[in-house]
PDB file of N, CA and C in Angstrom:
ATOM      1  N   UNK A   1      -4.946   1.397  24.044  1.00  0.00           N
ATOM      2  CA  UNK A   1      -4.378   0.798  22.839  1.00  0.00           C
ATOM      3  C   UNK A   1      -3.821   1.903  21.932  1.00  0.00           C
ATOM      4  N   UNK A   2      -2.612   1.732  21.462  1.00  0.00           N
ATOM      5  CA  UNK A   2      -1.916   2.476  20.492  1.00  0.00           C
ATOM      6  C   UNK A   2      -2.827   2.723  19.108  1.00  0.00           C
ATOM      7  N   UNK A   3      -2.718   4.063  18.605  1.00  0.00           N
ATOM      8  CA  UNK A   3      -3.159   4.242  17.610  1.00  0.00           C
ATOM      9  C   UNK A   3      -1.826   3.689  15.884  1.00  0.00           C
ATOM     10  N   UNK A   4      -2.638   2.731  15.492  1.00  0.00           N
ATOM     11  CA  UNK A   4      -1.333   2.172  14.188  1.00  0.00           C
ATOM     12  C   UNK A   4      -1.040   3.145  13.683  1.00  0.00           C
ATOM     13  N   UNK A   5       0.197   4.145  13.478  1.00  0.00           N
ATOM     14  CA  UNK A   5       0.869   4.611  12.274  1.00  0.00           C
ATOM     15  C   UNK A   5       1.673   4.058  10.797  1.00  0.00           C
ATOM     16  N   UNK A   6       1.662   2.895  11.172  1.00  0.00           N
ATOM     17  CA  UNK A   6       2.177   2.316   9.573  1.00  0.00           C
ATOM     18  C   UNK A   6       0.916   2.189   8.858  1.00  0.00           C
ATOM     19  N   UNK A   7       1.180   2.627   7.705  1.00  0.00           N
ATOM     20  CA  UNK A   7       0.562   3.319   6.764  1.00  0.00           C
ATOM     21  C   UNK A   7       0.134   1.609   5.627  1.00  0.00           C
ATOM     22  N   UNK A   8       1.218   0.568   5.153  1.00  0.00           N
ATOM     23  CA  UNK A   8       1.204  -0.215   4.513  1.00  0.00           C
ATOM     24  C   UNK A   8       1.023  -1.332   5.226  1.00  0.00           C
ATOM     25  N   UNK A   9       0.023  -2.117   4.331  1.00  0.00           N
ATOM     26  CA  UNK A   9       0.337  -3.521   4.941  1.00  0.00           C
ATOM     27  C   UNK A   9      -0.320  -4.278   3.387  1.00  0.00           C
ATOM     28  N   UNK A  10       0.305  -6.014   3.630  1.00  0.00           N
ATOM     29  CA  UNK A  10      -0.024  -6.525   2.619  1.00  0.00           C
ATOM     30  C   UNK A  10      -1.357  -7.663   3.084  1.00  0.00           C
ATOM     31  N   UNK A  11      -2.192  -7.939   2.059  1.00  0.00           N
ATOM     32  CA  UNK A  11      -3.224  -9.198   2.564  1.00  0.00           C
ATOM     33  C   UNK A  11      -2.990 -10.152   1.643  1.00  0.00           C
ATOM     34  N   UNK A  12      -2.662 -11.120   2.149  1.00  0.00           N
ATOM     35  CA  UNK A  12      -2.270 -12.696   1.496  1.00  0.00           C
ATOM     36  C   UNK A  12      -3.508 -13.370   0.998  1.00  0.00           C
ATOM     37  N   UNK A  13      -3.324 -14.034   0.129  1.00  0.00           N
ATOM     38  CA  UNK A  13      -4.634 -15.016  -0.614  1.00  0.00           C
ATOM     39  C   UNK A  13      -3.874 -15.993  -0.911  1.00  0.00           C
ATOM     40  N   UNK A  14      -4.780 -17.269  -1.048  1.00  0.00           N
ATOM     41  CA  UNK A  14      -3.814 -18.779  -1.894  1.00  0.00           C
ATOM     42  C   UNK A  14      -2.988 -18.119  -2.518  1.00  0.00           C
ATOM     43  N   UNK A  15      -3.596 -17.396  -3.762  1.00  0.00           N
ATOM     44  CA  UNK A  15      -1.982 -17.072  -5.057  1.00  0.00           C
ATOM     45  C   UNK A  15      -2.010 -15.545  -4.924  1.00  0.00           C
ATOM     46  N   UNK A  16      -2.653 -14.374  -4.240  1.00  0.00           N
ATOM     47  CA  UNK A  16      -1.975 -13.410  -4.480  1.00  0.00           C
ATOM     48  C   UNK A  16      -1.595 -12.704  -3.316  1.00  0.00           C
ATOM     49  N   UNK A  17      -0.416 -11.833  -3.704  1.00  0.00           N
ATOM     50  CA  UNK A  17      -0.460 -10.299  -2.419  1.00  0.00           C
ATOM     51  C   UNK A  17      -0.916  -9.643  -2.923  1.00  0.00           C
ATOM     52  N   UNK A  18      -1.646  -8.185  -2.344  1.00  0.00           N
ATOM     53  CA  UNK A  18      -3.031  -7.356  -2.467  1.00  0.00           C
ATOM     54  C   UNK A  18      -1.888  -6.315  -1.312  1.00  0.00           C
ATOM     55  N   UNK A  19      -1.006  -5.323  -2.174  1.00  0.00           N
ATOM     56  CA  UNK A  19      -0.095  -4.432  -1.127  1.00  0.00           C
ATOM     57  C   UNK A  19      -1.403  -3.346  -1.237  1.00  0.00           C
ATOM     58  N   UNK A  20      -1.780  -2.566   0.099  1.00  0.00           N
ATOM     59  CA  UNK A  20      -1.999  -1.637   0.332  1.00  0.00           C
ATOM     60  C   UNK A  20      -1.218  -0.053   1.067  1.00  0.00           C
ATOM     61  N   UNK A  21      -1.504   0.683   0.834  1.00  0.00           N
ATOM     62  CA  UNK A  21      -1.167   1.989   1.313  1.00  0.00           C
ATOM     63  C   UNK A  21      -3.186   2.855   2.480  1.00  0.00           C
ATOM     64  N   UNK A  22      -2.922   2.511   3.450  1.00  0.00           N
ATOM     65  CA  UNK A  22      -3.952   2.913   4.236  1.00  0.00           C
ATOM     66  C   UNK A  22      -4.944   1.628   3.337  1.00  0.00           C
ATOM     67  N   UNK A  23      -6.319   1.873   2.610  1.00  0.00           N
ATOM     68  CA  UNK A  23      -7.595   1.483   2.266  1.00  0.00           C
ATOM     69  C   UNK A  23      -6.976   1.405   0.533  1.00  0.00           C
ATOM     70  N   UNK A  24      -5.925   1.760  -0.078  1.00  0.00           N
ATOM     71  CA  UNK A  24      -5.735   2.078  -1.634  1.00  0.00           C
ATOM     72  C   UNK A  24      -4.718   0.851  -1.477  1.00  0.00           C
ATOM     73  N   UNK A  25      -5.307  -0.264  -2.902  1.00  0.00           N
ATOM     74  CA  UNK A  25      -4.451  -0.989  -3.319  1.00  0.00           C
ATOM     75  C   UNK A  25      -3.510  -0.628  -4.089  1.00  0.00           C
ATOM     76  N   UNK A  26      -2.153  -0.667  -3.749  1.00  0.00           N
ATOM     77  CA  UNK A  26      -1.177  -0.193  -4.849  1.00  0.00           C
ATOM     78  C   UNK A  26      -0.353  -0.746  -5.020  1.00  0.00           C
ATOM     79  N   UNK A  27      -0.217  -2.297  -5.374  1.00  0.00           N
ATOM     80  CA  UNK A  27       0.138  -3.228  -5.439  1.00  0.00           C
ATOM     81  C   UNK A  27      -0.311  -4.813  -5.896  1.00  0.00           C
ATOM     82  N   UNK A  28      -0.076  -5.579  -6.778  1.00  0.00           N
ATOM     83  CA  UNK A  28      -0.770  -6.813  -6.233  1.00  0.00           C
ATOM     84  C   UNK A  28       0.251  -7.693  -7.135  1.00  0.00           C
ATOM     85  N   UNK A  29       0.242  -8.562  -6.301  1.00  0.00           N
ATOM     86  CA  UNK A  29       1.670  -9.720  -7.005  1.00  0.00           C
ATOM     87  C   UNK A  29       0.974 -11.219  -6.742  1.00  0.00           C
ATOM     88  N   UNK A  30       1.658 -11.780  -7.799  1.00  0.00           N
ATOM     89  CA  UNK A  30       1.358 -13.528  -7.772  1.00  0.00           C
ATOM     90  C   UNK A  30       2.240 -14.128  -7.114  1.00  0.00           C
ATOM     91  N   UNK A  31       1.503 -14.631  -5.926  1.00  0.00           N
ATOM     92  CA  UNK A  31       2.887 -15.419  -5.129  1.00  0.00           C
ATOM     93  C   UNK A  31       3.654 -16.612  -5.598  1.00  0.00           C
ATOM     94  N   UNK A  32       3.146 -17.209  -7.101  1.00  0.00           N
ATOM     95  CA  UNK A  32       3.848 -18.468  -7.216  1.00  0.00           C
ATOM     96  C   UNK A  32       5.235 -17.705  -8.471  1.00  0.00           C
ATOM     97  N   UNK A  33       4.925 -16.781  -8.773  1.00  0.00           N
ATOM     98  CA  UNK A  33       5.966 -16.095  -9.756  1.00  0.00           C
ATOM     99  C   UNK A  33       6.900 -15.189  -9.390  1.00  0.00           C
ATOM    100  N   UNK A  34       6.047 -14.501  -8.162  1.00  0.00           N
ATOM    101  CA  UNK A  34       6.374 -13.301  -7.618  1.00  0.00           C
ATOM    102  C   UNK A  34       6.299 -11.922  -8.025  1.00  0.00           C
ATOM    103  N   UNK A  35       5.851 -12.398  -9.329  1.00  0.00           N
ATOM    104  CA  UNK A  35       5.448 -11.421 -10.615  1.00  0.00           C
ATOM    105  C   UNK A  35       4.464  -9.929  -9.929  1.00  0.00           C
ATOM    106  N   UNK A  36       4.987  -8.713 -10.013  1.00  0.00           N
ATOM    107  CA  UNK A  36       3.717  -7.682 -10.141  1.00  0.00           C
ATOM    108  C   UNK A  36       3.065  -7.888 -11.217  1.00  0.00           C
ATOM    109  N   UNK A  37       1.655  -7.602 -11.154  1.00  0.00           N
ATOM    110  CA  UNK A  37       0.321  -7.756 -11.947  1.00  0.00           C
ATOM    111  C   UNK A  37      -0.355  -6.184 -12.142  1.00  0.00           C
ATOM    112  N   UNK A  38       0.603  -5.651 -13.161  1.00  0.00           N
ATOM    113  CA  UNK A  38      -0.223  -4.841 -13.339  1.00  0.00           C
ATOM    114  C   UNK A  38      -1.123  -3.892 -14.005  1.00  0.00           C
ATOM    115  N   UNK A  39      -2.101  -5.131 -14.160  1.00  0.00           N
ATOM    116  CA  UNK A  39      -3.125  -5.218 -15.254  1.00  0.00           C
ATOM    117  C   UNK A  39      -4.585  -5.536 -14.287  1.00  0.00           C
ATOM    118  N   UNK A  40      -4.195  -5.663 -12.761  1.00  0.00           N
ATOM    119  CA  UNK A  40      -4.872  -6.352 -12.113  1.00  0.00           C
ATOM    120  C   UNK A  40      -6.182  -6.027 -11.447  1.00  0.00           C
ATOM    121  N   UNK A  41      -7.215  -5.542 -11.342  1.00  0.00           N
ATOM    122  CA  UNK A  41      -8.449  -5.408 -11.062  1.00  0.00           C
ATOM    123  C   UNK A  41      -8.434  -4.232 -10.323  1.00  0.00           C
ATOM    124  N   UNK A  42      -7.773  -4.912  -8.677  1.00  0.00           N
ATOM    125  CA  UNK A  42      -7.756  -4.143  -7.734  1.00  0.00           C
ATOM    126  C   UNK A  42      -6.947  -3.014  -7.781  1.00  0.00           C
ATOM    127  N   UNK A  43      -5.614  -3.361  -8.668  1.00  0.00           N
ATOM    128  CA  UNK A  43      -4.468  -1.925  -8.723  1.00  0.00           C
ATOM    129  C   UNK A  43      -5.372  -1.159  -8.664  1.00  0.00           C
ATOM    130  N   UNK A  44      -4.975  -0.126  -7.929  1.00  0.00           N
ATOM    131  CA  UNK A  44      -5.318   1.394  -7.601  1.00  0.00           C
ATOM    132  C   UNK A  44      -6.672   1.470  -7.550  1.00  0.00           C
ATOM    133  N   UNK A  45      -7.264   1.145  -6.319  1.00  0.00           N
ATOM    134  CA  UNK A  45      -9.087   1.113  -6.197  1.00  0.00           C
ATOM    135  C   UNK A  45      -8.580   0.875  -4.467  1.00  0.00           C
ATOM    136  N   UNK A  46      -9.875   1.369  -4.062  1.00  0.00           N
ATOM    137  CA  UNK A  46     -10.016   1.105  -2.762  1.00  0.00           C
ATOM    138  C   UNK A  46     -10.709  -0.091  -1.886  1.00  0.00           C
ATOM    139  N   UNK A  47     -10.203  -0.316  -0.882  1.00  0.00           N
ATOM    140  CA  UNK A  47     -11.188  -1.875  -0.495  1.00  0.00           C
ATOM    141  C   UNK A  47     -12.187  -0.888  -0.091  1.00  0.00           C
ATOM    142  N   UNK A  48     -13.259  -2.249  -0.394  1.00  0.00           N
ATOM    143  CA  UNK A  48     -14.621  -1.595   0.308  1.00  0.00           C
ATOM    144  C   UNK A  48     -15.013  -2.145   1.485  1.00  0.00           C
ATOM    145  N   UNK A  49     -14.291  -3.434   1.423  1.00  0.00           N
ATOM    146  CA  UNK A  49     -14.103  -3.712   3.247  1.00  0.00           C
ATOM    147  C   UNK A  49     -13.998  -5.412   3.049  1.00  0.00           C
ATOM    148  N   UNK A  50     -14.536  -6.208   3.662  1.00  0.00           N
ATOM    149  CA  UNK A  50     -14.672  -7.557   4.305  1.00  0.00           C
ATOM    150  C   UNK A  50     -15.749  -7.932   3.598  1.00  0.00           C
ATOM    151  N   UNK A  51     -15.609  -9.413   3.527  1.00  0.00           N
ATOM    152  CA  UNK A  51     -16.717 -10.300   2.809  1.00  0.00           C
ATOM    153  C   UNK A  51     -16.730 -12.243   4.292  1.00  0.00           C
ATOM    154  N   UNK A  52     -17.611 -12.360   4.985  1.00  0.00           N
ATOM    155  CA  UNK A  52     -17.478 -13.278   5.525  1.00  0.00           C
ATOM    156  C   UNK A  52     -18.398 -14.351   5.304  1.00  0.00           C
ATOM    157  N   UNK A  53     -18.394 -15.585   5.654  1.00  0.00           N
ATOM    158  CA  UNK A  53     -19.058 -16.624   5.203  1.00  0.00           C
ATOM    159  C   UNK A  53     -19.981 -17.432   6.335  1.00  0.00           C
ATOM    160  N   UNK A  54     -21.305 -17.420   6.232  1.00  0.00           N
ATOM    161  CA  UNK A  54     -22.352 -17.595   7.492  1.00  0.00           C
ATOM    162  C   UNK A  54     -22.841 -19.300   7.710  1.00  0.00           C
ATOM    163  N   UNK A  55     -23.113 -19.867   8.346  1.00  0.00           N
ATOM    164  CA  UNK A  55     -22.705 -20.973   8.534  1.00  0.00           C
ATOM    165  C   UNK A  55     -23.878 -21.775   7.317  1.00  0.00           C
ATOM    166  N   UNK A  56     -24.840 -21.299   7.012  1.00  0.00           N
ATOM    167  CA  UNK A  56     -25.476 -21.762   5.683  1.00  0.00           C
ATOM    168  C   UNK A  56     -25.344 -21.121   4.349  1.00  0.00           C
ATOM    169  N   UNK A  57     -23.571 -20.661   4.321  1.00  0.00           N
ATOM    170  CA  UNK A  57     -23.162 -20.253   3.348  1.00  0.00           C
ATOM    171  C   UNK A  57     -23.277 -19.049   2.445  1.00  0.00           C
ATOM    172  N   UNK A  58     -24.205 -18.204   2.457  1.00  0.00           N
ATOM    173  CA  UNK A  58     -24.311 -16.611   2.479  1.00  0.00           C
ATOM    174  C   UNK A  58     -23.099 -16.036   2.837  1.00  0.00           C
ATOM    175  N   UNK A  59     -22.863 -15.200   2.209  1.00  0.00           N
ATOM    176  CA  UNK A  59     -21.234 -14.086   1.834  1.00  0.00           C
ATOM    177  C   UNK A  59     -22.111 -12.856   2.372  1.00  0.00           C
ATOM    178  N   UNK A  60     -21.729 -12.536   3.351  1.00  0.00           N
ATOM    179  CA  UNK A  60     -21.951 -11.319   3.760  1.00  0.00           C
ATOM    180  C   UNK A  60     -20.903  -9.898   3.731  1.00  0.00           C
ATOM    181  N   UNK A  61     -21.101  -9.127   3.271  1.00  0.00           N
ATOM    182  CA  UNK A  61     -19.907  -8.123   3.186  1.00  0.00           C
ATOM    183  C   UNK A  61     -20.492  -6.900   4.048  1.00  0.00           C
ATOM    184  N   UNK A  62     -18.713  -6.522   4.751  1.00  0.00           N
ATOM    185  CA  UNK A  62     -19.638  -5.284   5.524  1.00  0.00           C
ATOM    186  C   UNK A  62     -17.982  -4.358   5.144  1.00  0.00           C
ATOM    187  N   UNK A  63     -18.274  -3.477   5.661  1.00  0.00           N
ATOM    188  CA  UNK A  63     -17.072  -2.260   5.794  1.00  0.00           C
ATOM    189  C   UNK A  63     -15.594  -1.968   6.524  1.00  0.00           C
ATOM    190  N   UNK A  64     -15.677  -3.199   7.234  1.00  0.00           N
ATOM    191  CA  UNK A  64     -14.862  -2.947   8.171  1.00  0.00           C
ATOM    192  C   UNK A  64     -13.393  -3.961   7.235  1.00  0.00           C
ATOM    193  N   UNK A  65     -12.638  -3.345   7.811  1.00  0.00           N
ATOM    194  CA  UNK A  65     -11.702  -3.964   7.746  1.00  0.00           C
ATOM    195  C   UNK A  65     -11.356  -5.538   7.687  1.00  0.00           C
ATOM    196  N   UNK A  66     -10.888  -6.372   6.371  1.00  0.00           N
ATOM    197  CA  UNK A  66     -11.412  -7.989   6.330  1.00  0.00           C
ATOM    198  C   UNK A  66     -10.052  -8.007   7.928  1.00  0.00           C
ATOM    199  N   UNK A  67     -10.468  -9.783   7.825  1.00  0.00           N
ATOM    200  CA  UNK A  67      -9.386  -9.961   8.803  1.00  0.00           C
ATOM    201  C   UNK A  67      -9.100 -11.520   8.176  1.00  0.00           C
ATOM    202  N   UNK A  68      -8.310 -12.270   8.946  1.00  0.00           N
ATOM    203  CA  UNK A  68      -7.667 -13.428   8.349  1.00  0.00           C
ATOM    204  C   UNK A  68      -9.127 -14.410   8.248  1.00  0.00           C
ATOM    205  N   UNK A  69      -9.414 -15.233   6.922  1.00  0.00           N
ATOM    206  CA  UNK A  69     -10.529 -16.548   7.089  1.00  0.00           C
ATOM    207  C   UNK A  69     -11.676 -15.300   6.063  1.00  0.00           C
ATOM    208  N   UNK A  70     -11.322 -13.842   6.044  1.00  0.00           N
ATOM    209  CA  UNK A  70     -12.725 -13.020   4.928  1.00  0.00           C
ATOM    210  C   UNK A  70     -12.017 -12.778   3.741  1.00  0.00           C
ATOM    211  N   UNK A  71     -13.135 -12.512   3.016  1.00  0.00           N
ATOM    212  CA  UNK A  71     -12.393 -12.025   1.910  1.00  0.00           C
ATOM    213  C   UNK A  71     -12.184 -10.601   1.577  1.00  0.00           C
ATOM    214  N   UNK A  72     -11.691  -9.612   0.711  1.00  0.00           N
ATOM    215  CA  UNK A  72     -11.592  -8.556   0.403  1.00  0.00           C
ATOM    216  C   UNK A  72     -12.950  -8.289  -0.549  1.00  0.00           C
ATOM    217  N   UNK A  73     -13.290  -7.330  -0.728  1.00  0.00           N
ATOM    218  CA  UNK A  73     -14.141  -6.539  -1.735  1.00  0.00           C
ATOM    219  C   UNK A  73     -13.800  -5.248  -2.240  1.00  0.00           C
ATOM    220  N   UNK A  74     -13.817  -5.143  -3.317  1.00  0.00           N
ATOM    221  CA  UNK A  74     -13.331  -3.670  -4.120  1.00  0.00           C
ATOM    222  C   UNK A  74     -14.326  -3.595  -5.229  1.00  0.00           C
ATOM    223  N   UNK A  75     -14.932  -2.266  -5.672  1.00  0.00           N
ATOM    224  CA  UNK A  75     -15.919  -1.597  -5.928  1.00  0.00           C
ATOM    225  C   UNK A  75     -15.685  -0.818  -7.396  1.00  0.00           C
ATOM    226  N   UNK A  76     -15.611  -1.696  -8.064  1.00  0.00           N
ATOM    227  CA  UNK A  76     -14.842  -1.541  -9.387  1.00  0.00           C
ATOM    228  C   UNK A  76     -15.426  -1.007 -10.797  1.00  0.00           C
ATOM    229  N   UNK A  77     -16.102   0.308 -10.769  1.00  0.00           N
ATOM    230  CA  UNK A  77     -17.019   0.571 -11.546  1.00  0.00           C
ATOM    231  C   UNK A  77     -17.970  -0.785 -12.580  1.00  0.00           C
ATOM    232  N   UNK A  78     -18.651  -1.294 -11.603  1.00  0.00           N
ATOM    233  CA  UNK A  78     -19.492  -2.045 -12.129  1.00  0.00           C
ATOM    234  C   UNK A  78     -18.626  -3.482 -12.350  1.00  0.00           C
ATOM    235  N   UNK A  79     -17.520  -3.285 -12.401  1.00  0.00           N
ATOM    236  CA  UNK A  79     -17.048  -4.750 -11.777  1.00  0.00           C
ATOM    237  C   UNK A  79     -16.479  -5.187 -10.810  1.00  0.00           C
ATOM    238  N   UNK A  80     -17.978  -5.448  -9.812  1.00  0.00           N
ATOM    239  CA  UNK A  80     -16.777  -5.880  -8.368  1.00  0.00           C
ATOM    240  C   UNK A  80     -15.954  -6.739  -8.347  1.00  0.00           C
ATOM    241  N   UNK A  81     -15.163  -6.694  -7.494  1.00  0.00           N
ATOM    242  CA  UNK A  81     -13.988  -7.691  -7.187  1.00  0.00           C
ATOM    243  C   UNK A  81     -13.982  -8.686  -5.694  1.00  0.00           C
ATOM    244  N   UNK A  82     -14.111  -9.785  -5.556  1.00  0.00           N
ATOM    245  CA  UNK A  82     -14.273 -10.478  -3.834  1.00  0.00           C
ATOM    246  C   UNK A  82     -13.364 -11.648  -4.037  1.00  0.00           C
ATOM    247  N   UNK A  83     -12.033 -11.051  -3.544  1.00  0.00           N
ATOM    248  CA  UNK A  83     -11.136 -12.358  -3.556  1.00  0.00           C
ATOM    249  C   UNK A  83     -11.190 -14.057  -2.712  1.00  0.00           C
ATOM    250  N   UNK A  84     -10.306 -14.573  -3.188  1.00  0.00           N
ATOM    251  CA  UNK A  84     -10.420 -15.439  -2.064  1.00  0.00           C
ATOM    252  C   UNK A  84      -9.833 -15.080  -0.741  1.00  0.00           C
ATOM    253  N   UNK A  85     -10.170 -16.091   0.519  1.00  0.00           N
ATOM    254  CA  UNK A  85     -10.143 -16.104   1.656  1.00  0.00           C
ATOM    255  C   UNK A  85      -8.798 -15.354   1.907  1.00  0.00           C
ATOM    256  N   UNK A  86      -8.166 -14.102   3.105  1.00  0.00           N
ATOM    257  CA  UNK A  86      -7.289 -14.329   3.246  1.00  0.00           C
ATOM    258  C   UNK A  86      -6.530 -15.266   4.231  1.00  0.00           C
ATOM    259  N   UNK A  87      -5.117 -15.602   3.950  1.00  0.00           N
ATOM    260  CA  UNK A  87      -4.635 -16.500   5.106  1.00  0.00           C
ATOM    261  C   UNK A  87      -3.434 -15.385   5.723  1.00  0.00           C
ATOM    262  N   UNK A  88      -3.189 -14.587   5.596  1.00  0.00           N
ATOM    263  CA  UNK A  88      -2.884 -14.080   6.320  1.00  0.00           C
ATOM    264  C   UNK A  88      -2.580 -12.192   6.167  1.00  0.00           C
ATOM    265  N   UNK A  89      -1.523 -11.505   7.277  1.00  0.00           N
ATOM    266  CA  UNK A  89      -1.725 -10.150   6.968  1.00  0.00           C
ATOM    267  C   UNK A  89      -0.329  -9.798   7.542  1.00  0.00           C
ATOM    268  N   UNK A  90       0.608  -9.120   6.374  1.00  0.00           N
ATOM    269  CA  UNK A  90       1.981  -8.835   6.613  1.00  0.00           C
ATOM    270  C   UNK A  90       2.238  -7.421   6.450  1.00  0.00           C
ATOM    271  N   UNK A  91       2.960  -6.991   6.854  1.00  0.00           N
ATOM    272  CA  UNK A  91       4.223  -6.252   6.715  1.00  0.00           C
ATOM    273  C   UNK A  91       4.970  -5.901   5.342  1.00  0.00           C
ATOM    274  N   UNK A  92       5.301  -5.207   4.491  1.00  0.00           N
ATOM    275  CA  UNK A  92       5.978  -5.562   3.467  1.00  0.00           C
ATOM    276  C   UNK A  92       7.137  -4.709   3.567  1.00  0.00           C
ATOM    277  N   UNK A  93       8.257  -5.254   3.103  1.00  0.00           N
ATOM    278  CA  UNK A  93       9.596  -4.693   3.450  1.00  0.00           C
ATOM    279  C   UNK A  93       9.684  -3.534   2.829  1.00  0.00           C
ATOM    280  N   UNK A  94      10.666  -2.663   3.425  1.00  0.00           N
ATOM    281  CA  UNK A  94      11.238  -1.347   2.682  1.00  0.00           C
ATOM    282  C   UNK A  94      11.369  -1.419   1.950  1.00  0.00           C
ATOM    283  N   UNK A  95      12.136  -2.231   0.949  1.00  0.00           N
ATOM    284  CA  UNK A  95      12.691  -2.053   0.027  1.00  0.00           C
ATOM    285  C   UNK A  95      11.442  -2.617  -1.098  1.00  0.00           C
ATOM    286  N   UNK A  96      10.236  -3.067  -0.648  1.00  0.00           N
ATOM    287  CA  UNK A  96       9.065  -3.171  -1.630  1.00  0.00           C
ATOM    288  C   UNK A  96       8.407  -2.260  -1.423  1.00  0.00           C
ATOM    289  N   UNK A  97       7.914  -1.362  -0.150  1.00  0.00           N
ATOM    290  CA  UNK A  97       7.316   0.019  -0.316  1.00  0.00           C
ATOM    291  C   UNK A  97       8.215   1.026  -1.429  1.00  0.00           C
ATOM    292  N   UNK A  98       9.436   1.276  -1.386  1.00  0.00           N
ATOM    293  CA  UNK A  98      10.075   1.821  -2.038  1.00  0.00           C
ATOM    294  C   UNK A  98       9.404   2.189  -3.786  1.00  0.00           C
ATOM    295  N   UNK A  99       8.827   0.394  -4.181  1.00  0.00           N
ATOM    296  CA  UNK A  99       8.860   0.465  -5.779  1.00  0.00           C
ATOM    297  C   UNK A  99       7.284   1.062  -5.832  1.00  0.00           C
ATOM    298  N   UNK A 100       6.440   1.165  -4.785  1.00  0.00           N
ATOM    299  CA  UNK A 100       4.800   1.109  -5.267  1.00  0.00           C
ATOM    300  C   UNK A 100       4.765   2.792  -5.776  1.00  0.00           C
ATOM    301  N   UNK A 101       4.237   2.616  -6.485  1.00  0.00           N
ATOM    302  CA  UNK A 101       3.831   4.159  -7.510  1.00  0.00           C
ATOM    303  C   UNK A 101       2.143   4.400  -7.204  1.00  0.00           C
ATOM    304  N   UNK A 102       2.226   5.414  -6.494  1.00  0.00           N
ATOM    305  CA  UNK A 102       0.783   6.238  -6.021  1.00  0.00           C
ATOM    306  C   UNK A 102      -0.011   6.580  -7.475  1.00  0.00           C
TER     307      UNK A 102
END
């Protein structure tokens, strides 16, 4: 199996995108406005990994990388962050890597 070199990808929620660069959020937009948010929790923090849901309802969070149906977690000096579910995991175009500021 190929080792991934793209560096960005975005994680979808009901209402937001969550753009990353590797594990660093540097990005996050409202999908019903399209609006950047950036005032937003996660801007510029790192995920701390996956949050999944056990069949008697316990949120378990571990490190790894979420995947589609977990949620995100970010480690927010004393205010964590655990979004909703994602539904999915994109790509974001050139011309939106272009605007994200490290």
């Amino acid at each position: 199996m190929k080792q991934e070199r793209r560096r960005h990808k975005v994680l979808v929620t009901r209402n937001t995108e969550y753009h990353f660069r590797d594990r660093l959020c540097v990005a996050v937009r409202d999908r019903r406005s399209g609006d950047f948010l950036p005032g937003h929790l996660a801007l510029k923090r790192e995920m701390a990994g996956g949050v999944f849901r056990v069949a008697n309802g316990t949120l378990v969070p571990r490190q790894d990388e979420p995947t589609v149906g977990e949620a995100m977690y970010f480690l927010a000096d004393g205010l964590d962050l655990v979004t909703s579910p994602i539904v999915k995991i994109e790509r974001p175009a050139k011309d939106i890597v272009r605007t994200y500021r490290f």
